[in-house]
N, C-alpha and C. Protein backbone atom coordinates (compact mmCIF):
# COMPACT_ATOMS: atom_id res chain seq x y z
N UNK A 1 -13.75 -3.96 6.14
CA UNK A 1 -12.78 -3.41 5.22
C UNK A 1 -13.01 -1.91 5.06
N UNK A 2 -12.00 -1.31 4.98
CA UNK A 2 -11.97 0.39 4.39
C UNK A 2 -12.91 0.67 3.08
N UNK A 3 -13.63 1.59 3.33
CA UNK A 3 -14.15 1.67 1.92
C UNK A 3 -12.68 2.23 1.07
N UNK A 4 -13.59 2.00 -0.13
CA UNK A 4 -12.63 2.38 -0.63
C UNK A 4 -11.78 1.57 -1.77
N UNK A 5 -11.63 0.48 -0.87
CA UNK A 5 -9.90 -0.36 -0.87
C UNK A 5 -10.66 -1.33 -1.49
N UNK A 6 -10.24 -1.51 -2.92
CA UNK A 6 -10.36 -2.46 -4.06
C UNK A 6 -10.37 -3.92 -3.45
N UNK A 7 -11.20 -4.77 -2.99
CA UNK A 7 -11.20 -5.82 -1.99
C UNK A 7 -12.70 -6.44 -3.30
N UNK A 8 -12.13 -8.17 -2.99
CA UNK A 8 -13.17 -9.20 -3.14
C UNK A 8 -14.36 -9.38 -1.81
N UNK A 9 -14.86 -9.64 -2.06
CA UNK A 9 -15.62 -10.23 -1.06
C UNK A 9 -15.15 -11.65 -0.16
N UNK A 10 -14.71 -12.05 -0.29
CA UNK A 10 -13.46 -13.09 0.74
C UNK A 10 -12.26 -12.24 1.43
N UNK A 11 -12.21 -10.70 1.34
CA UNK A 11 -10.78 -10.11 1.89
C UNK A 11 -9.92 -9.60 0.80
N UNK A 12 -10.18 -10.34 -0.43
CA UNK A 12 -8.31 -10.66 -1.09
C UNK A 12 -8.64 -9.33 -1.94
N UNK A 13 -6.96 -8.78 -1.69
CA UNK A 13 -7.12 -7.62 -1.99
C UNK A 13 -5.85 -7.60 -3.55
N UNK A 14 -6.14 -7.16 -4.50
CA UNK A 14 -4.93 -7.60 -5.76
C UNK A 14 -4.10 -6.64 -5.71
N UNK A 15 -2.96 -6.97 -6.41
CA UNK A 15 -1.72 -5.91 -6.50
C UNK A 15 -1.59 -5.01 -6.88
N UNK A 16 -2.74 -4.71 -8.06
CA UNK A 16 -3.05 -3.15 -8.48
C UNK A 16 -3.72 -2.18 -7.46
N UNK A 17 -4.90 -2.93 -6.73
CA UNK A 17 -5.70 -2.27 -5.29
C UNK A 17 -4.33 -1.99 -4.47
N UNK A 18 -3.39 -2.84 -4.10
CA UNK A 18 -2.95 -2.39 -2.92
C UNK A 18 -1.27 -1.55 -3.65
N UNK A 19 -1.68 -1.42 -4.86
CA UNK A 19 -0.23 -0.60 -5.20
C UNK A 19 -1.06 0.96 -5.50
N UNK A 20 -2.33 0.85 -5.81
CA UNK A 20 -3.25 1.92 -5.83
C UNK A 20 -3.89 3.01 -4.70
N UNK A 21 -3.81 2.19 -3.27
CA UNK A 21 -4.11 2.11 -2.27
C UNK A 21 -2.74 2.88 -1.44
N UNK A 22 -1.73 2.51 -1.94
CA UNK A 22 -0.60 3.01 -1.81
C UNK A 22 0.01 4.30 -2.18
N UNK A 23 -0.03 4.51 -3.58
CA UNK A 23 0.00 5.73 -4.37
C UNK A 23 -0.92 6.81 -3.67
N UNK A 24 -1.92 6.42 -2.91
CA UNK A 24 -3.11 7.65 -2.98
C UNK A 24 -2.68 8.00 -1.36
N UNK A 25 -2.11 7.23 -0.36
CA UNK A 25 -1.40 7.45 0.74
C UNK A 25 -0.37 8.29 0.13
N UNK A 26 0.63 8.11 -0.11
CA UNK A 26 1.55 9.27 -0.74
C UNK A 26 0.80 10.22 -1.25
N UNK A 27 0.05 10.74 -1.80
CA UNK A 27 -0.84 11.73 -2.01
C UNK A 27 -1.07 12.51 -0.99
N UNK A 28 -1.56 11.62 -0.13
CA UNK A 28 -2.21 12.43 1.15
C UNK A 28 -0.84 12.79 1.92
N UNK A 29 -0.05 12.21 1.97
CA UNK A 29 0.92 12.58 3.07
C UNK A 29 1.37 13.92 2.01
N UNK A 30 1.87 14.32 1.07
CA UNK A 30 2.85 14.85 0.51
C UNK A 30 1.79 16.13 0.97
N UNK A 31 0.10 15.86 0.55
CA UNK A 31 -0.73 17.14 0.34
C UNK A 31 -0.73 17.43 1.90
N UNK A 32 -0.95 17.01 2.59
CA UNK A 32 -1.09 17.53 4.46
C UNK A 32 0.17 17.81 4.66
N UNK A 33 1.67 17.77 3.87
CA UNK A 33 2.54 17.86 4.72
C UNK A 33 2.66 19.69 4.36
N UNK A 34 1.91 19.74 2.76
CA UNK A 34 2.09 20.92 2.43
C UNK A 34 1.33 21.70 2.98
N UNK A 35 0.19 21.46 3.22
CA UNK A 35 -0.88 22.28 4.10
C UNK A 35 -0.60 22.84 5.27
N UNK A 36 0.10 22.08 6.45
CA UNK A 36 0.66 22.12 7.10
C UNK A 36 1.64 23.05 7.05
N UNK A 37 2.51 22.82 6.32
CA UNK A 37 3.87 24.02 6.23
C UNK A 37 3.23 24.82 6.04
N UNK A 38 2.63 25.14 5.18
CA UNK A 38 1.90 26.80 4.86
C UNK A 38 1.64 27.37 5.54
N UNK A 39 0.11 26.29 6.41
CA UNK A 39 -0.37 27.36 7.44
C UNK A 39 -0.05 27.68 9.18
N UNK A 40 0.99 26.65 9.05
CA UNK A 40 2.19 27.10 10.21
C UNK A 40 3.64 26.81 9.88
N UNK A 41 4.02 27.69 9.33
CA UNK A 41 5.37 27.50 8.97
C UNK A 41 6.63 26.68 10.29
N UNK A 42 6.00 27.36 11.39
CA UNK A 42 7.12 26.80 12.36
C UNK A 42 6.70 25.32 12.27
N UNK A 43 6.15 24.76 12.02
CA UNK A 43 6.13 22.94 11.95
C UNK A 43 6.61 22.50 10.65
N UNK A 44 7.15 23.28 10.48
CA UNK A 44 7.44 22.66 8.48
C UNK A 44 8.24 21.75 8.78
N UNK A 45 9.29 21.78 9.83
CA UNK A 45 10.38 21.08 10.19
C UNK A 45 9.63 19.66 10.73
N UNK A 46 8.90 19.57 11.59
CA UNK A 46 8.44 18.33 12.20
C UNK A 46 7.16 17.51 11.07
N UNK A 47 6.78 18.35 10.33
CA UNK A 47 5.90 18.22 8.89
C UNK A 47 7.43 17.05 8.12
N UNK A 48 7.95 17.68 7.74
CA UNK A 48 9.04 17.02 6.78
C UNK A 48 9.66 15.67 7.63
N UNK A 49 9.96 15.86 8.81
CA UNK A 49 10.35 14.54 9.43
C UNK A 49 9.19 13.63 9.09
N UNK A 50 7.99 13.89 9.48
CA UNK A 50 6.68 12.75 9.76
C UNK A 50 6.69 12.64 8.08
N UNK A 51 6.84 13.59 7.09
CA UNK A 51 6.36 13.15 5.70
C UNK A 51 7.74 11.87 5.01
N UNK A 52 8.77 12.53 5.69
CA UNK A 52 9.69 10.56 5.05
C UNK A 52 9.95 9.34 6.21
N UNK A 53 8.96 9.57 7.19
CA UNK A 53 8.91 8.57 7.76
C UNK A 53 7.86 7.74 7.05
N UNK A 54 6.43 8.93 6.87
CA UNK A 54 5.48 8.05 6.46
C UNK A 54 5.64 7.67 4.54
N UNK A 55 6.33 8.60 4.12
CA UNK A 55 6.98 7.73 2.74
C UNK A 55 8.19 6.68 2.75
N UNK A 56 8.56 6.71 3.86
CA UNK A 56 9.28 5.36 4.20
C UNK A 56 8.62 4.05 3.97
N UNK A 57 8.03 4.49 4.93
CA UNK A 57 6.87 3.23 5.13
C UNK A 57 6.12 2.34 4.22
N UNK A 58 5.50 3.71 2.88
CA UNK A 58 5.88 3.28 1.47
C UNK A 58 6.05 3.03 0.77
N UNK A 59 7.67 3.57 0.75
CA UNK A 59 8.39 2.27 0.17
C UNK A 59 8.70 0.90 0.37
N UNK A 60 9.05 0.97 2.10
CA UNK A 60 9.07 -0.48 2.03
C UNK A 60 7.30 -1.65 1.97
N UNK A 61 6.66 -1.11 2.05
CA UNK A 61 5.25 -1.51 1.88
C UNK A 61 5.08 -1.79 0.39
N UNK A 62 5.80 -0.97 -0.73
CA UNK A 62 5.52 -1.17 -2.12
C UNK A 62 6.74 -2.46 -2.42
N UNK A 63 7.55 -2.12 -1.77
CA UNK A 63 8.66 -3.31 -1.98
C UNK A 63 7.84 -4.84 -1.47
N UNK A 64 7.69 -5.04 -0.72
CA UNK A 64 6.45 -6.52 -0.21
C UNK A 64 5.67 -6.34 -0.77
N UNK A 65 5.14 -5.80 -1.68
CA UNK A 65 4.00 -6.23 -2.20
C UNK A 65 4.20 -6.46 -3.66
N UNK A 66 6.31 -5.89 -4.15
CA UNK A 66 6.18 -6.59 -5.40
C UNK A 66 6.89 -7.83 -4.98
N UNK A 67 7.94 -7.72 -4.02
CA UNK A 67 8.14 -8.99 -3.37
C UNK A 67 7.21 -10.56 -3.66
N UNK A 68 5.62 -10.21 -2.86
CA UNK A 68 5.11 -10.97 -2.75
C UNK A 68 4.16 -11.24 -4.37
N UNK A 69 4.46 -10.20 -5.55
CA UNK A 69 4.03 -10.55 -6.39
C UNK A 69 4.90 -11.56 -7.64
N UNK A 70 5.97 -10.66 -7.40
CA UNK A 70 7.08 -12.23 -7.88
C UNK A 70 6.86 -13.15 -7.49
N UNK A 71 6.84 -13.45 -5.98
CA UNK A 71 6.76 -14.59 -5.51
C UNK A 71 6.02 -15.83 -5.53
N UNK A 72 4.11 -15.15 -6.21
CA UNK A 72 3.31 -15.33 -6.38
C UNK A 72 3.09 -15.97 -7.81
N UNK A 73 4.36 -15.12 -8.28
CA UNK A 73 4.32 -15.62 -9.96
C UNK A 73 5.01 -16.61 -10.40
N UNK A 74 5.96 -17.29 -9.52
CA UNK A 74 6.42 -18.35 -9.45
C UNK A 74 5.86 -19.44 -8.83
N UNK A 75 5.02 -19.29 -7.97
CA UNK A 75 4.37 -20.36 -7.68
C UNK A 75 2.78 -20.20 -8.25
N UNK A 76 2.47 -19.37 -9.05
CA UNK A 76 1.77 -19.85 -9.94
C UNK A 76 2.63 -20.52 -11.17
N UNK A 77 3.48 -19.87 -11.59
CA UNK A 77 3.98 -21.14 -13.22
C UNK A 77 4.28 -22.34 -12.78
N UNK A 78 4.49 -22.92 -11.46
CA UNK A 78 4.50 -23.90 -11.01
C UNK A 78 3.23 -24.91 -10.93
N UNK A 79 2.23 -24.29 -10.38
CA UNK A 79 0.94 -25.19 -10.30
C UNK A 79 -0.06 -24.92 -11.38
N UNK A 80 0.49 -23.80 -12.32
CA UNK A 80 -0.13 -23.71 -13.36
C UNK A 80 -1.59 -22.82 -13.25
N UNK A 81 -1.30 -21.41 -12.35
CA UNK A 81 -2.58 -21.14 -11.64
C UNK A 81 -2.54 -19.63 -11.80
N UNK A 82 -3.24 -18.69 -12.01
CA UNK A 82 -3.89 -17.53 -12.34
C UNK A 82 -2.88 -16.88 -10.78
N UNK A 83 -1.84 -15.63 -11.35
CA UNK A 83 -0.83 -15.36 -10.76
C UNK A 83 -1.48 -13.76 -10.20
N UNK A 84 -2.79 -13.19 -10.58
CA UNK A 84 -3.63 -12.81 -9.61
C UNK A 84 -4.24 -13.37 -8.02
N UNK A 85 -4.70 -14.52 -8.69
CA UNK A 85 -5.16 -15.21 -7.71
C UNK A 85 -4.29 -16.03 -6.51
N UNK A 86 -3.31 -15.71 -7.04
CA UNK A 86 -2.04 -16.57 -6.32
C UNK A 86 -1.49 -15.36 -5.40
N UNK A 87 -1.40 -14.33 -5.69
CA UNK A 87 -1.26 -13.04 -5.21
C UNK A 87 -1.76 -12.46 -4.39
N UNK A 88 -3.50 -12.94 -4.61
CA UNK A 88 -4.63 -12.30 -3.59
C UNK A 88 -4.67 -13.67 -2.67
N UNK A 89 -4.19 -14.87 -2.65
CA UNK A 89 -4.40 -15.58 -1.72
C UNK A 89 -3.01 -15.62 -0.71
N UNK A 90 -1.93 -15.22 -1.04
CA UNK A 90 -1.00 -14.72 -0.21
C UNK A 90 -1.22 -13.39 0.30
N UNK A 91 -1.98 -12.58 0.13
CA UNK A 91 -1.96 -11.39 1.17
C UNK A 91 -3.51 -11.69 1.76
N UNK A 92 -4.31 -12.59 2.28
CA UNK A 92 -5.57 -12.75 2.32
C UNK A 92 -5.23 -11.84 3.99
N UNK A 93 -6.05 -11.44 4.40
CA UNK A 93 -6.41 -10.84 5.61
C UNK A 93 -7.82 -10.72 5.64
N UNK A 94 -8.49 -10.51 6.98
CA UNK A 94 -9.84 -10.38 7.19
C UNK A 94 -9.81 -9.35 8.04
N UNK A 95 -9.44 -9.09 8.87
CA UNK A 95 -9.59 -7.93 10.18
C UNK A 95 -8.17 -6.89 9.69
N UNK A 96 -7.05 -7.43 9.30
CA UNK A 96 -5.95 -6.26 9.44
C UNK A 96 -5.84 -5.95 8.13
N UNK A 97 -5.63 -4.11 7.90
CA UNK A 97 -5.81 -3.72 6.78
C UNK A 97 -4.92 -2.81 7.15
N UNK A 98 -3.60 -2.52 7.01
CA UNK A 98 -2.72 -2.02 7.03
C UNK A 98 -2.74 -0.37 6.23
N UNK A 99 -3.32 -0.65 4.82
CA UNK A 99 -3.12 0.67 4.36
C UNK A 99 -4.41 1.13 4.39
């Protein structure tokens, strides 16, 4: 696992880690895209393309992960089960760590 990245020791990573994990990617993209423009202005243009591709990405990455937390929260009021834990066992991964 990435350091870093708010993780159990089984993988499972919760919705605040990976909406946290998320936020701090937008950080970085917005701060390198500015760095970038500054200290070569002629890339500002190819800077700004790569910065809403990779805030694309994002968004739809923040969208699945509330996706999968609704989703999570319904089938916890169903089995009657901790809608964290229902959350971190639908995104379980071991090797792929996306953000």
């Amino acid at each position: 696992m990435r350091e870093g990245f708010d993780v159990q020791d089984n993988g499972n990573a919760s919705f605040e880690a990976v909406t946290n994990r998320l936020n701090g990617h937008e950080r970085d993209i917005e701060s390198a895209v500015r760095e970038l423009s500054d200290s070569k202005p002629h890339y500002e243009l190819l800077a700004r393309q790569a910065e809403w591709h990779g805030l694309g990405v994002i968004y739809h990455a923040r969208g699945l992960a509330q996706a999968y937390q609704r989703f999570c929260g319904d089938v916890a009021a169903r089995v009657d089960a901790d809608c964290v834990g229902a959350f971190m066992s639908s995104l379980y991964f071991t090797s792929f760590t996306p953000w």
